[in-house]
N, C-alpha and C. Protein backbone atom coordinates (compact mmCIF):
# COMPACT_ATOMS: atom_id res chain seq x y z
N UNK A 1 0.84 -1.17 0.00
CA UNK A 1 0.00 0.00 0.00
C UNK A 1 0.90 1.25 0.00
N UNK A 2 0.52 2.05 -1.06
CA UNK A 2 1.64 3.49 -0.71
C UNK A 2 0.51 4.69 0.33
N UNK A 3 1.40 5.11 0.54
CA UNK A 3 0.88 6.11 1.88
C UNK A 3 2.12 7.46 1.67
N UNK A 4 1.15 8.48 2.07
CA UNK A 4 1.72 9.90 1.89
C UNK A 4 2.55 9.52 2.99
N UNK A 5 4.30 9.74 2.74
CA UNK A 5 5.21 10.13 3.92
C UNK A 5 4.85 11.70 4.67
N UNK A 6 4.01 12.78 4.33
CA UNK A 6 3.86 13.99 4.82
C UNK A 6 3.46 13.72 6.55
N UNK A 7 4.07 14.39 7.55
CA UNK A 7 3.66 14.06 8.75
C UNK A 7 2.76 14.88 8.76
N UNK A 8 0.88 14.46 9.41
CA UNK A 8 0.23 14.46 9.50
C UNK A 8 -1.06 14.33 8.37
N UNK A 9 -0.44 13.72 7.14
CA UNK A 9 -1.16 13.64 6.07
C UNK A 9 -1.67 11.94 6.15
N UNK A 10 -3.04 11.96 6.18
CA UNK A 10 -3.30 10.32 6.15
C UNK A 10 -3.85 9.76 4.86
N UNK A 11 -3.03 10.43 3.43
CA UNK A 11 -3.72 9.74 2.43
C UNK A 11 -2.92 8.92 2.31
N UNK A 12 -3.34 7.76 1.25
CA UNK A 12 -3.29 6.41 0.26
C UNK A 12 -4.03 5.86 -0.08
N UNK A 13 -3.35 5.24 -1.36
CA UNK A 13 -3.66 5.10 -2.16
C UNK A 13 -4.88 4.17 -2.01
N UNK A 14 -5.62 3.62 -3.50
CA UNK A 14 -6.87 3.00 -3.29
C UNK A 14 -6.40 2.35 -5.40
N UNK A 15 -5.68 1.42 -5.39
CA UNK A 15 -5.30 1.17 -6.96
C UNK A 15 -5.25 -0.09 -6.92
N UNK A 16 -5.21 -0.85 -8.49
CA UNK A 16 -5.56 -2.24 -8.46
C UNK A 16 -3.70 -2.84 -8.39
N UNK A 17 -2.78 -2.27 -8.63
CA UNK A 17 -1.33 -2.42 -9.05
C UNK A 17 -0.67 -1.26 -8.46
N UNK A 18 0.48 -1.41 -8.04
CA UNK A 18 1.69 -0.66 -7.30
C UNK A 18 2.12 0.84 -8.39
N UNK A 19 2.02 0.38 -9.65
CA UNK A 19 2.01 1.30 -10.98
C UNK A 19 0.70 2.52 -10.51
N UNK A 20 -0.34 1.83 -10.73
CA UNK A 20 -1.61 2.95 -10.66
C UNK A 20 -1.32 3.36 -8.92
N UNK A 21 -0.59 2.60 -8.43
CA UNK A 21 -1.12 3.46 -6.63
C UNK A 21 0.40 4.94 -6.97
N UNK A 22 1.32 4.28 -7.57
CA UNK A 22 2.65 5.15 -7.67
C UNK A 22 1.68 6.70 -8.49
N UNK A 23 1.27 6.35 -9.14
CA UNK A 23 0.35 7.72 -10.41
C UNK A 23 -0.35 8.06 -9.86
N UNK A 24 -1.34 7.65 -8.77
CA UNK A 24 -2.12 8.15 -7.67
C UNK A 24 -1.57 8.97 -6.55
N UNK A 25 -0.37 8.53 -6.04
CA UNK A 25 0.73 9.48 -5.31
C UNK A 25 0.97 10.74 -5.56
N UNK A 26 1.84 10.26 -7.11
CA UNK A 26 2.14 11.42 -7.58
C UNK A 26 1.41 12.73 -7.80
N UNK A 27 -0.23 12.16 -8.06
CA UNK A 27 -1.02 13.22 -8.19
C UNK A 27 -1.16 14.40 -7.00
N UNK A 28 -1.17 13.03 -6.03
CA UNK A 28 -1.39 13.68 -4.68
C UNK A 28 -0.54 14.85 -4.40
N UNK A 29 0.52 14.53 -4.21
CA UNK A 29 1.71 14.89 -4.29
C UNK A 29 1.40 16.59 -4.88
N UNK A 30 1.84 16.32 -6.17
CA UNK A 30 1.56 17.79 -6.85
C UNK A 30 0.11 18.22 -6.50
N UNK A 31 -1.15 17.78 -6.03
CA UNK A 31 -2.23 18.38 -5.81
C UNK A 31 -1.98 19.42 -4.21
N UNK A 32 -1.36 17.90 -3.17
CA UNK A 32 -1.83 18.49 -1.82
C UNK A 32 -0.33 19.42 -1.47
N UNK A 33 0.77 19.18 -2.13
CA UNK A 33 1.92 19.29 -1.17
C UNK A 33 2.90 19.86 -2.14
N UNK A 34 3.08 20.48 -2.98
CA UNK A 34 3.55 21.00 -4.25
C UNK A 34 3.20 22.57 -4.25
N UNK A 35 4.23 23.26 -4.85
CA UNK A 35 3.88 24.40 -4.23
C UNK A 35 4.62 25.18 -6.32
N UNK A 36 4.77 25.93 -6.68
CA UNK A 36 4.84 26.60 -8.04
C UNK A 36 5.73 27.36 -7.99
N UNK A 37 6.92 26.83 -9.15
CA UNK A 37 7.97 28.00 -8.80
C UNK A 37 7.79 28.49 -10.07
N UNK A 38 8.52 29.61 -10.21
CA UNK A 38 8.74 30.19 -11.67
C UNK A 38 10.09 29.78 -12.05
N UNK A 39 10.11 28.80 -12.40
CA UNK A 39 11.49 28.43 -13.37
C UNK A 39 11.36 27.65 -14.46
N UNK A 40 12.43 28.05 -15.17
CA UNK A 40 12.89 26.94 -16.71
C UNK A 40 13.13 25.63 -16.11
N UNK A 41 12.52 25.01 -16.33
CA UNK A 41 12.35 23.17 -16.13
C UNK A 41 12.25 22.80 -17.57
N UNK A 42 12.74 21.78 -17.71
CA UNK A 42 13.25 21.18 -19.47
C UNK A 42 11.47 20.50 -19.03
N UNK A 43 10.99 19.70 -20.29
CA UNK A 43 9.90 18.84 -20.39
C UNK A 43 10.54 17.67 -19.93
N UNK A 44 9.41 16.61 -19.07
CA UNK A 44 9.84 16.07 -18.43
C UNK A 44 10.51 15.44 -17.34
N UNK A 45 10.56 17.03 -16.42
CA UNK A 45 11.57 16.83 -14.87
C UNK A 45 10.69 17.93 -14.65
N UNK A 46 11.13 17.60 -12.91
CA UNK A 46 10.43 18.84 -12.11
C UNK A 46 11.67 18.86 -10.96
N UNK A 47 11.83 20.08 -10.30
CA UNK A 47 12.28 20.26 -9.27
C UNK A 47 12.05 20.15 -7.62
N UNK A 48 12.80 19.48 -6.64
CA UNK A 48 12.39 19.20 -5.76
C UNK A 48 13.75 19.91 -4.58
N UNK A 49 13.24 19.81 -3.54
CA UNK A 49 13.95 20.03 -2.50
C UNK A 49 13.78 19.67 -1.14
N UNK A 50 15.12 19.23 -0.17
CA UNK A 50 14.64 18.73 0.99
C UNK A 50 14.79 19.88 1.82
N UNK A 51 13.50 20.72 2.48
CA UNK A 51 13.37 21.94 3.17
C UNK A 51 13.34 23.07 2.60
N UNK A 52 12.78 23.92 3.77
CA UNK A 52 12.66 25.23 3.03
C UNK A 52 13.87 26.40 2.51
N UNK A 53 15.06 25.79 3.10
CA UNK A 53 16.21 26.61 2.74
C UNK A 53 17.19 25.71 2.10
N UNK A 54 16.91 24.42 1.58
CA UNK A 54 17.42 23.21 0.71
C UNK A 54 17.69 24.07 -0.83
N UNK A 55 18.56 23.71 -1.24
CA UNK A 55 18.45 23.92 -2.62
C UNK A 55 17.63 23.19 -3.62
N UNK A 56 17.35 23.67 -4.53
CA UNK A 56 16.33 22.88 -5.87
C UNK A 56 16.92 22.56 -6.53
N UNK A 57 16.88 20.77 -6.75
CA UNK A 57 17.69 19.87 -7.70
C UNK A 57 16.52 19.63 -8.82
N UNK A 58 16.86 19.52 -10.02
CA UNK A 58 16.36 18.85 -10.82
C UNK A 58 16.25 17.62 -11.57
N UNK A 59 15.40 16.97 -11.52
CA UNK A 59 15.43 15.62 -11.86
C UNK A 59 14.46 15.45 -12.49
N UNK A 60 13.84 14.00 -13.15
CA UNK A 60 13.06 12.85 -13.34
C UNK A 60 11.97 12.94 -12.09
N UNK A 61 10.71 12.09 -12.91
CA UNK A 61 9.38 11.88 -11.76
C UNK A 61 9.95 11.44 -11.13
N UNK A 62 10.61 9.96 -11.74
CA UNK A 62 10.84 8.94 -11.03
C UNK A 62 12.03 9.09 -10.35
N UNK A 63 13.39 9.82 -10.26
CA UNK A 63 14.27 9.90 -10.20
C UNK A 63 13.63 11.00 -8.54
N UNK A 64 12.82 12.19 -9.00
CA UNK A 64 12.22 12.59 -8.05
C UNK A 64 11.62 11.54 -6.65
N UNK A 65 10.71 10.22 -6.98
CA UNK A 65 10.06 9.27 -6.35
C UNK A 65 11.21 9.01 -5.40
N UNK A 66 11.89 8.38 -6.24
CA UNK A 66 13.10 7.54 -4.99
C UNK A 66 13.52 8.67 -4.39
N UNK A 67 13.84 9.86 -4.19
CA UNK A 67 14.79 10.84 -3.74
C UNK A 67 13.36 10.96 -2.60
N UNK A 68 12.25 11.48 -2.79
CA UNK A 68 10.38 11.55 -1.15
C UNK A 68 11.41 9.99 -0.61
N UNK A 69 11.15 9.21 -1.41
CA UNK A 69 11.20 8.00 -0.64
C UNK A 69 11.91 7.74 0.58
N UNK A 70 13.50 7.90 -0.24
CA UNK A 70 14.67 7.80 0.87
C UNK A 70 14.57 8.81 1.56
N UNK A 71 14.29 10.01 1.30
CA UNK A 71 13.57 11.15 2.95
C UNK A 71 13.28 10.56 3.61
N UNK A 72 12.16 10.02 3.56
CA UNK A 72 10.83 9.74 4.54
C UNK A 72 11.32 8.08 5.03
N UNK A 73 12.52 7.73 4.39
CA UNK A 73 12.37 6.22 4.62
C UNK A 73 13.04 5.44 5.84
N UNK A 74 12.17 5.69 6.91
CA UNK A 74 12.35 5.60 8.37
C UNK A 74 12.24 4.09 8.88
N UNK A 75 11.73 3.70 8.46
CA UNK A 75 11.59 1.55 8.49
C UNK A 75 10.22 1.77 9.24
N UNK A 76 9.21 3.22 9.80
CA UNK A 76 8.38 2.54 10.77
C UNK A 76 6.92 2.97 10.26
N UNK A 77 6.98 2.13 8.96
CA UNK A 77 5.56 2.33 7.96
C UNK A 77 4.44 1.88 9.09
């Protein structure tokens, strides 16, 4: 089951495959917790950062995915 790492956020997912729950995330993601910068981003990547005074790396969705992941990835799902 995927589940928002956001502390105090209790969504997840509701998908028939790990694929549709990952695209369900992501939505989330950019819906609840995504915020709009004004920058040149190539097609295809978005920018992320860990904190509010973190710098903004650019990457891949997916390249983005694993980078939330290993943040949040505490062993105590």
């Amino acid at each position: 089951m995927v589940r928002c790492a956001y502390e105090g956020c209790g969504w997840q997912a509701i998908a028939p495959s790990r694929e549709a729950a990952d695209e369900q995330y992501a939505e989330h993601i950019v819906t609840e917790h995504a915020e709009t910068v004004d920058a040149d981003i190539p097609d295809g990547m978005v920018q992320v950062r860990d904190g509010e005074d973190a710098e903004w790396r650019t990457m891949t969705v997916e390249q983005a995915l694993a980078f939330h992941e290993g943040l949040h990835d505490d062993g105590g799902e």
